[in-house]
C-alpha atoms as a PDB file:
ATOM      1  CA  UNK A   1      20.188 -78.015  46.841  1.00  0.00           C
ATOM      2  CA  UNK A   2      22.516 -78.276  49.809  1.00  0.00           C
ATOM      3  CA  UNK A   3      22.025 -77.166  53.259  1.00  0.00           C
ATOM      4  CA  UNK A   4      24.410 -74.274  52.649  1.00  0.00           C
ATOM      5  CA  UNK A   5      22.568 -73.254  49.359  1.00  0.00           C
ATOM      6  CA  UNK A   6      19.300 -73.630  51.376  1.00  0.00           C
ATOM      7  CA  UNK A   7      20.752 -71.249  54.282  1.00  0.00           C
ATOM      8  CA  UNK A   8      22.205 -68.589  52.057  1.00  0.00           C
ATOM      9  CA  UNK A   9      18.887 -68.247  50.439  1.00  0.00           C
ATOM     10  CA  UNK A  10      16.665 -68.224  53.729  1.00  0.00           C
ATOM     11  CA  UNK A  11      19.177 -65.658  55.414  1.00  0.00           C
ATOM     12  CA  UNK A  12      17.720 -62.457  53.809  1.00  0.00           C
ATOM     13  CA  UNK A  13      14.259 -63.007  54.097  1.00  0.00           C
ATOM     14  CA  UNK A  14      14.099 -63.837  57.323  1.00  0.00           C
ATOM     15  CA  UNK A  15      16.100 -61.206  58.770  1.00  0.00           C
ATOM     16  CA  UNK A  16      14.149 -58.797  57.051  1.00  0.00           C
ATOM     17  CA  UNK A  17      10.735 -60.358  57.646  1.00  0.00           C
ATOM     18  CA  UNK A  18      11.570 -60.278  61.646  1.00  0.00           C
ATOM     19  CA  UNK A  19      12.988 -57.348  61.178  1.00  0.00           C
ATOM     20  CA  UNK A  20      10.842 -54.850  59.582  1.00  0.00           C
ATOM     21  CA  UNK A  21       7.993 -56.835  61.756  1.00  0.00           C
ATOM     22  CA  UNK A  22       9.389 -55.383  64.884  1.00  0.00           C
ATOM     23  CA  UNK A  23      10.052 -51.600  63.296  1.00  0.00           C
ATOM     24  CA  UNK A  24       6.540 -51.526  62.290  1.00  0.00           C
ATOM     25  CA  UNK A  25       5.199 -51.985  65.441  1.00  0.00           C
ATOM     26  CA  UNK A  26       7.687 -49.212  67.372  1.00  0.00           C
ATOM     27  CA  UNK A  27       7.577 -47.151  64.007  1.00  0.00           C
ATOM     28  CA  UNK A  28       3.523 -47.003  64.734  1.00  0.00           C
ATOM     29  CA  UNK A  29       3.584 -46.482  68.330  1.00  0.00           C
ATOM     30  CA  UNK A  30       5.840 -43.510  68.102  1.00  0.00           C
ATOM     31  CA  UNK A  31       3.615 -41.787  65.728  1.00  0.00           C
ATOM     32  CA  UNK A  32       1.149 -42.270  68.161  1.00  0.00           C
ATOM     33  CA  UNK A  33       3.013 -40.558  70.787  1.00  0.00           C
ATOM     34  CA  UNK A  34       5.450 -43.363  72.255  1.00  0.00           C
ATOM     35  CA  UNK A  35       9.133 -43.107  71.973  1.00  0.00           C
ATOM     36  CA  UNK A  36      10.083 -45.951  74.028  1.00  0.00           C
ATOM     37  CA  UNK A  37      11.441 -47.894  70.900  1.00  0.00           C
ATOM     38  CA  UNK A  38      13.351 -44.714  69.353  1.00  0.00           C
ATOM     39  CA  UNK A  39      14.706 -44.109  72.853  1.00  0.00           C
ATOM     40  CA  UNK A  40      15.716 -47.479  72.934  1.00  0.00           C
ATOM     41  CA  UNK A  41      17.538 -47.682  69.260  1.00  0.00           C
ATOM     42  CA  UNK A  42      14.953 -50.139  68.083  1.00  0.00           C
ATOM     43  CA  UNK A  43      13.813 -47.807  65.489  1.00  0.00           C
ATOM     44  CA  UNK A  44      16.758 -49.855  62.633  1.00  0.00           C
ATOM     45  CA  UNK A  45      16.726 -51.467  59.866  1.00  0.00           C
ATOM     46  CA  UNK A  46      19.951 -52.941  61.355  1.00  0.00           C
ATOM     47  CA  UNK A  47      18.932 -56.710  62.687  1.00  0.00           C
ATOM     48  CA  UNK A  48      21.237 -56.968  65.184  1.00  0.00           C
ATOM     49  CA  UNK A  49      19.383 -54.596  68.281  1.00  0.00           C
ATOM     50  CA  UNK A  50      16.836 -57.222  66.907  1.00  0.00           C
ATOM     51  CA  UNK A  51      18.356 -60.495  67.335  1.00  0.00           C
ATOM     52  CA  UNK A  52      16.709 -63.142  69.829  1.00  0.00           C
ATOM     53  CA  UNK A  53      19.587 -65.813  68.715  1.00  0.00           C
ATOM     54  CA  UNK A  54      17.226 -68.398  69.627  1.00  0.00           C
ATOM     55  CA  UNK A  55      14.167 -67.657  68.161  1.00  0.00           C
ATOM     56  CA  UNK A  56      15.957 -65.282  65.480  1.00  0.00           C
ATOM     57  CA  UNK A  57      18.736 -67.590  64.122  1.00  0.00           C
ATOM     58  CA  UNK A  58      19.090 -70.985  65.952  1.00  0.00           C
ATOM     59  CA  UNK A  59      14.782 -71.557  65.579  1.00  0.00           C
ATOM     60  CA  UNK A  60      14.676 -70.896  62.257  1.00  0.00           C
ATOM     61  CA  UNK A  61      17.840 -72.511  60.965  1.00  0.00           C
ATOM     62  CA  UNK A  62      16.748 -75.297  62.760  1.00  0.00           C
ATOM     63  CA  UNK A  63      13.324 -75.584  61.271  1.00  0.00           C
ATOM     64  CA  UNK A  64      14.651 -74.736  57.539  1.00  0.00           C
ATOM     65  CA  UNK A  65      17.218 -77.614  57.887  1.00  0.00           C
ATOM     66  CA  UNK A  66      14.766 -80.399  59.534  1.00  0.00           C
ATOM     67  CA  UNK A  67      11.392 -79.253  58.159  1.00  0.00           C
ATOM     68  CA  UNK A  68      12.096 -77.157  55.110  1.00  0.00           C
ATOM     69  CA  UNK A  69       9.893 -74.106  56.727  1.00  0.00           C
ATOM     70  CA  UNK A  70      10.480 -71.694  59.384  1.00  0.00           C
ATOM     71  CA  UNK A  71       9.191 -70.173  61.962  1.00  0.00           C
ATOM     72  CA  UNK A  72      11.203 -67.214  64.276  1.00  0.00           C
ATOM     73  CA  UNK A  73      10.734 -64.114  66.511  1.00  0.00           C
ATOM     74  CA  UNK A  74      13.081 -61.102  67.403  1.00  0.00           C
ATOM     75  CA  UNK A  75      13.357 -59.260  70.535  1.00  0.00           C
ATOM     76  CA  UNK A  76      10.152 -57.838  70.969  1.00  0.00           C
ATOM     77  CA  UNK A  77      10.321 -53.478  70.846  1.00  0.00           C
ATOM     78  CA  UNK A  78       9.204 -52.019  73.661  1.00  0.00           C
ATOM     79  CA  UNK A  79       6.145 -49.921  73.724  1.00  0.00           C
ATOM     80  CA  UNK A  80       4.816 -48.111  76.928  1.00  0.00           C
ATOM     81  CA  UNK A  81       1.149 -48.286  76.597  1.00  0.00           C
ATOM     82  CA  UNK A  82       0.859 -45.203  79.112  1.00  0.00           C
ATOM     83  CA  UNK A  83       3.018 -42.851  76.746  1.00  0.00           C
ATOM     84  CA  UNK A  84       0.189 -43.254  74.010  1.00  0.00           C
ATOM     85  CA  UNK A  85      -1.900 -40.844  73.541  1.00  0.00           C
ATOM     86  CA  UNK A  86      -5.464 -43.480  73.400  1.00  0.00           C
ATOM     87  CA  UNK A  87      -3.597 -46.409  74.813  1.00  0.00           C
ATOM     88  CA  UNK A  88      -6.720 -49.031  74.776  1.00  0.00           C
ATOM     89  CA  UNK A  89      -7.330 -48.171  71.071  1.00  0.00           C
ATOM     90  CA  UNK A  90      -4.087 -47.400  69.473  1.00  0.00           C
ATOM     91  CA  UNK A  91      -2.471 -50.360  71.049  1.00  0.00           C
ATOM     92  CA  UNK A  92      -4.417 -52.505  68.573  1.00  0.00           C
ATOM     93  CA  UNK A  93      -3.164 -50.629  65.770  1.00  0.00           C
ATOM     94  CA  UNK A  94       0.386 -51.178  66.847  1.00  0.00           C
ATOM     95  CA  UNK A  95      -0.186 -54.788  67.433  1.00  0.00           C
ATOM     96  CA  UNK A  96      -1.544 -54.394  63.819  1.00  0.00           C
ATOM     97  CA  UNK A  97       1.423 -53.014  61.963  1.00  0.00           C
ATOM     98  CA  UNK A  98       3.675 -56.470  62.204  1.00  0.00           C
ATOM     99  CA  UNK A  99       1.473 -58.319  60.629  1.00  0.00           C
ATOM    100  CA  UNK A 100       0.910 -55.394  58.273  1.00  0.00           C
ATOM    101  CA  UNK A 101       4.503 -55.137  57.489  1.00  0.00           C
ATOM    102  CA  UNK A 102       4.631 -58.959  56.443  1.00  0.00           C
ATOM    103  CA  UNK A 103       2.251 -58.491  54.308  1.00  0.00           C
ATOM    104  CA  UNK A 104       3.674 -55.713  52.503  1.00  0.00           C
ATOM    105  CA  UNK A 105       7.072 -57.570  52.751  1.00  0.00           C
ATOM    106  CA  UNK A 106       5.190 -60.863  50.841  1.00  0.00           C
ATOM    107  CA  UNK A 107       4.669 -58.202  47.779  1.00  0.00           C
ATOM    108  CA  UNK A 108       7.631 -56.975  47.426  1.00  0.00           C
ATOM    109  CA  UNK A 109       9.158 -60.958  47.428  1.00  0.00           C
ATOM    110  CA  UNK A 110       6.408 -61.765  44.815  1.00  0.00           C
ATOM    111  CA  UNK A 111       7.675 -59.084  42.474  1.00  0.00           C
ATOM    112  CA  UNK A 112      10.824 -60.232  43.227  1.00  0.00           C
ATOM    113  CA  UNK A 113      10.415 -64.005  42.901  1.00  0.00           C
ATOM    114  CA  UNK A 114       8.775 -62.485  38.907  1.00  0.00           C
ATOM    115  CA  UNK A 115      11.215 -61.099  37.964  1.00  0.00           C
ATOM    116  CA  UNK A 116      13.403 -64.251  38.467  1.00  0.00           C
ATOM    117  CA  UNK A 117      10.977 -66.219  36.146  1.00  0.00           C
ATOM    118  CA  UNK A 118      11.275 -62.882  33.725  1.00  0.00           C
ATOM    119  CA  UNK A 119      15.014 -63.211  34.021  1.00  0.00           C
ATOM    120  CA  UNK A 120      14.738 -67.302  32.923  1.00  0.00           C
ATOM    121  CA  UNK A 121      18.321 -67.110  33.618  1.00  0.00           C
ATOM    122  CA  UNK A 122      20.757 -68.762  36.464  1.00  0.00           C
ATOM    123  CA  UNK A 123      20.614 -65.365  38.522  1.00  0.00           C
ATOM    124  CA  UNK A 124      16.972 -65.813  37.788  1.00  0.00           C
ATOM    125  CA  UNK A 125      16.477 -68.736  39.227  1.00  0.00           C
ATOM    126  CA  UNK A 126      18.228 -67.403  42.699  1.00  0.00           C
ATOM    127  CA  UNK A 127      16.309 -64.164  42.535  1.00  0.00           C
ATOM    128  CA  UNK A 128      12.955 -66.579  42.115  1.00  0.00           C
ATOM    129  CA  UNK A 129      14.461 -68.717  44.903  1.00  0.00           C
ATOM    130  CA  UNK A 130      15.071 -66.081  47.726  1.00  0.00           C
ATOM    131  CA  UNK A 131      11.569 -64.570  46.356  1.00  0.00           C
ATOM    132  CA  UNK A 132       9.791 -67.557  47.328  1.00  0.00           C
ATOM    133  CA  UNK A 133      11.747 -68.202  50.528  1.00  0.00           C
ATOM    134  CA  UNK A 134      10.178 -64.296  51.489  1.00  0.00           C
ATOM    135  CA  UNK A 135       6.954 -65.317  50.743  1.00  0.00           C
ATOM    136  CA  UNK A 136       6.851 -68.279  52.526  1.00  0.00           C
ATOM    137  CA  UNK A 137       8.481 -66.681  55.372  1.00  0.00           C
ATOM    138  CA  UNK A 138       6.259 -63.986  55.418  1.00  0.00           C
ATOM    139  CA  UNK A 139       3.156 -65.504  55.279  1.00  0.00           C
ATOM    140  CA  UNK A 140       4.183 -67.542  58.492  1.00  0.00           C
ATOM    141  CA  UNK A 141       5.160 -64.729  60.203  1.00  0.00           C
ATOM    142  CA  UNK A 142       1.680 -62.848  59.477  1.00  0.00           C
ATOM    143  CA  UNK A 143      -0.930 -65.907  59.685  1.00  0.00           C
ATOM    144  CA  UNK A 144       0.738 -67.158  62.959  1.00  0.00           C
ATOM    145  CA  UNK A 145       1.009 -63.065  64.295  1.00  0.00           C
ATOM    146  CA  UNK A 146      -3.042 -62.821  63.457  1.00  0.00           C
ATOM    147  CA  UNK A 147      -3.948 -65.594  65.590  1.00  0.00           C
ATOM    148  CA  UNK A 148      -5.063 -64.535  69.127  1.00  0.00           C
ATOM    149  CA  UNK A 149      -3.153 -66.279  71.270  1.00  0.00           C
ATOM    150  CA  UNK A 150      -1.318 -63.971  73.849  1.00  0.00           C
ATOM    151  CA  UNK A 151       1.421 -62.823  73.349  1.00  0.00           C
ATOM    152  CA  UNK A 152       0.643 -63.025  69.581  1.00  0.00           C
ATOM    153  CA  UNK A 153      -0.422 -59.540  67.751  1.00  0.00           C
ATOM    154  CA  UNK A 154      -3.898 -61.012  67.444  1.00  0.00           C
ATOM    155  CA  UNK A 155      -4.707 -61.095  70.825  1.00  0.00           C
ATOM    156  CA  UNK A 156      -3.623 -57.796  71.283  1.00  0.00           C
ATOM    157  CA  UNK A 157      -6.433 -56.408  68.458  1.00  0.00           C
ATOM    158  CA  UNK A 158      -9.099 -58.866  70.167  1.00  0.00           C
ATOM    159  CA  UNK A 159      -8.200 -57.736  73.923  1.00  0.00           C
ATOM    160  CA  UNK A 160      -9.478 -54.176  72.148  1.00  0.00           C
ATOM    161  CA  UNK A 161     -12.605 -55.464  72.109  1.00  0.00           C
ATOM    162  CA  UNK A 162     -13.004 -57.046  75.443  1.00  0.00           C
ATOM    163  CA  UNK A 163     -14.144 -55.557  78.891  1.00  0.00           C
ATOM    164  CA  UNK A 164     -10.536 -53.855  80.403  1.00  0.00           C
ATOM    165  CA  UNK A 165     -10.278 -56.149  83.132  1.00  0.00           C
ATOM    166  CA  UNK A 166     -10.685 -59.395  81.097  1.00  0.00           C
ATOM    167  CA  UNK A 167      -8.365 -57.578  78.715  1.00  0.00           C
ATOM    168  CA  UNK A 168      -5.765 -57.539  81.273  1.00  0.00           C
ATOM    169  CA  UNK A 169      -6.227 -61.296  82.281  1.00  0.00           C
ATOM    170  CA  UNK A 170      -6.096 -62.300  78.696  1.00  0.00           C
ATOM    171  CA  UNK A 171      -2.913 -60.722  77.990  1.00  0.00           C
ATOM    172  CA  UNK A 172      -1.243 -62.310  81.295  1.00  0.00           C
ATOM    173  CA  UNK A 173      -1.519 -65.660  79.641  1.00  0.00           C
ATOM    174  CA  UNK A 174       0.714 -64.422  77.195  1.00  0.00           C
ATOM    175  CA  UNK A 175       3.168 -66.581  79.862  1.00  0.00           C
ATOM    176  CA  UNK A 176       2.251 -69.342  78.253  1.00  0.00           C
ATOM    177  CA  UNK A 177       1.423 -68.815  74.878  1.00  0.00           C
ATOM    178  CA  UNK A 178       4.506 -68.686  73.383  1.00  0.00           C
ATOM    179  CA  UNK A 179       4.906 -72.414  74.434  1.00  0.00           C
ATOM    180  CA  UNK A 180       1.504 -73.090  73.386  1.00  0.00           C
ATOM    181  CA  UNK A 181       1.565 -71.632  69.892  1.00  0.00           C
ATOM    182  CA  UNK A 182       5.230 -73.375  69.187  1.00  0.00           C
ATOM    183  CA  UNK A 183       3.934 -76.944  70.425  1.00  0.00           C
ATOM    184  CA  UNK A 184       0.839 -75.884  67.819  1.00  0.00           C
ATOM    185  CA  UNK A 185       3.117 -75.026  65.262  1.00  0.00           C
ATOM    186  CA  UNK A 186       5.199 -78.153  65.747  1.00  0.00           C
ATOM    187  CA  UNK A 187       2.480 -80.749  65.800  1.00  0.00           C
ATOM    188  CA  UNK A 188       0.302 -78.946  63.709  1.00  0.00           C
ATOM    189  CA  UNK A 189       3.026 -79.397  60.960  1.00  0.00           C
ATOM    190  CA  UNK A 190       2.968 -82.867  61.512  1.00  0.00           C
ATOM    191  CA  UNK A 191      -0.259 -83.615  61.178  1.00  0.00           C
ATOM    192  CA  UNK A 192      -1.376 -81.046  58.767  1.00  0.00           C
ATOM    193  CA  UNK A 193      -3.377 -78.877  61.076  1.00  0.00           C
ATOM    194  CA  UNK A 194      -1.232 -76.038  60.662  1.00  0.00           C
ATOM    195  CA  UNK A 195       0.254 -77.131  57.226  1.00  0.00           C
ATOM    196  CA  UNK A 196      -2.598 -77.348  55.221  1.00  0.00           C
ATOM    197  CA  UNK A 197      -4.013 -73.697  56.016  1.00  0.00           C
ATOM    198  CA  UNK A 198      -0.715 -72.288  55.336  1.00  0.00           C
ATOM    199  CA  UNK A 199       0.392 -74.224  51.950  1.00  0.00           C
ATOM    200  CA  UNK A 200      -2.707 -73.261  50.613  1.00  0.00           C
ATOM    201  CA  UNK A 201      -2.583 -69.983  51.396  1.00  0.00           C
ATOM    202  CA  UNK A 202       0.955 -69.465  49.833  1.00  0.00           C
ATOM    203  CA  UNK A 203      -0.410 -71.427  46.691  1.00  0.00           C
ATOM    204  CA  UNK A 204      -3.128 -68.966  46.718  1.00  0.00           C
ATOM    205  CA  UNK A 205      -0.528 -66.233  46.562  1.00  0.00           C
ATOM    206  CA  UNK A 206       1.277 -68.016  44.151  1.00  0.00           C
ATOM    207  CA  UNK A 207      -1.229 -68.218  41.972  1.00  0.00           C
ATOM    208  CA  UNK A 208      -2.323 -64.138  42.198  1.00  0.00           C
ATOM    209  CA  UNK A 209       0.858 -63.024  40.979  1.00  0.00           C
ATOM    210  CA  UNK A 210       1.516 -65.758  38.386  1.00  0.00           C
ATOM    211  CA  UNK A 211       4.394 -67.775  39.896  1.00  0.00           C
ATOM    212  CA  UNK A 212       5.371 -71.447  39.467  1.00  0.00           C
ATOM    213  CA  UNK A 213       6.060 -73.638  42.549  1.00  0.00           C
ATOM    214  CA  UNK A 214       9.667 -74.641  41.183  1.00  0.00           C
ATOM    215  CA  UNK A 215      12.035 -72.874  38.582  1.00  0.00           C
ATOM    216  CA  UNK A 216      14.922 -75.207  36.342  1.00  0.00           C
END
């Protein structure tokens, strides 16, 4: 498959998987009482109030061309913890949603990525293609988004759970944990520390709804 083929096929899934990742989290915070993303036209389907062009296109690209997996963010949405109605509690919940919606999102590619086997035709094969490109993507998105490392929706749900003020000291390494969890991701690749975890999970959800690892 050429690099072109590769791209066309990664382009969908993970626009959408960064994509609906961010909605989910303003989506829930404005149902519990926060506007801040509506106000701020974040509330879209639409990727493009979305785009980080580094970590939304040039990351990921990148990492598809050199590594054959990717890894990406979008513009965070804003959320005003003070506009909530029970900030401390609901902002765990909103932290929640992204990896939520990945999860959700790695369904809907599964049934997707069937009915491309179903299909055992050459559209088939694409549909099973982009399928497994959204469940890949999506199970990055959500494993990597559960771990709690600030600023990563994981440590949000943990910081819940801690005293307030070592809450707040937690979250303000969040400076530095985006460079952290990339240099994990990176070497972890490498040397199987991050690899590992994730190929078997994504065999594992291979396996549940029945799918091959390759399609002639």
């Amino acid at each position: 498959m050429s690099l072109a083929q590769t791209l066309a096929i990664w382009a969908v899934p993970v626009l959408l998987a960064i994509t609906v990742h961010e909605v989910a989290h303003g989506w829930v915070a404005y149902r519990f009482g926060d506007p801040t993303a509506a106000e701020a036209g974040r509330l879209t389907l639409n990727p493009f109030p979305h785009v980080d062009w580094l970590g939304t296109l040039v990351l990921p690209l990148a990492m598809v061309a050199s590594l054959g997996v990717a890894m990406g963010w979008a513009k965070p949405v804003p959320v005003d913890a003070s506009r909530l109605r029970r900030p401390r509690e609901q902002m765990a919940w909103v932290a929640a949603a992204g990896p939520a919606a990945n999860a959700l999102m790695l369904i809907a590619w599964a049934l997707i990525a069937r009915l491309g086997v179903a299909l055992d035709s050459e559209f088939g094969v694409i549909l099973f293609a982009v399928g497994q490109a959204g469940i890949v993507i999506n199970s990055v998105l959500m494993l990597l988004n559960l771990l709690p490392i600030p600023p990563l929706d994981g440590s949000v749900v943990v910081a819940r759970w801690m005293p307030p003020e070592l809450a707040r000291k937690w979250m303000e390494f969040g400076r530095y944990g985006l460079i952290l969890v990339l240099a994990l991701f990176l070497l972890g690749s490498m040397y199987g520390l991050i690899g590992a975890p994730l190929l078997a999970f994504i065999g594992a959800a291979h396996q549940f709804f029945g799918l091959p690892w390759m399609m002639s």
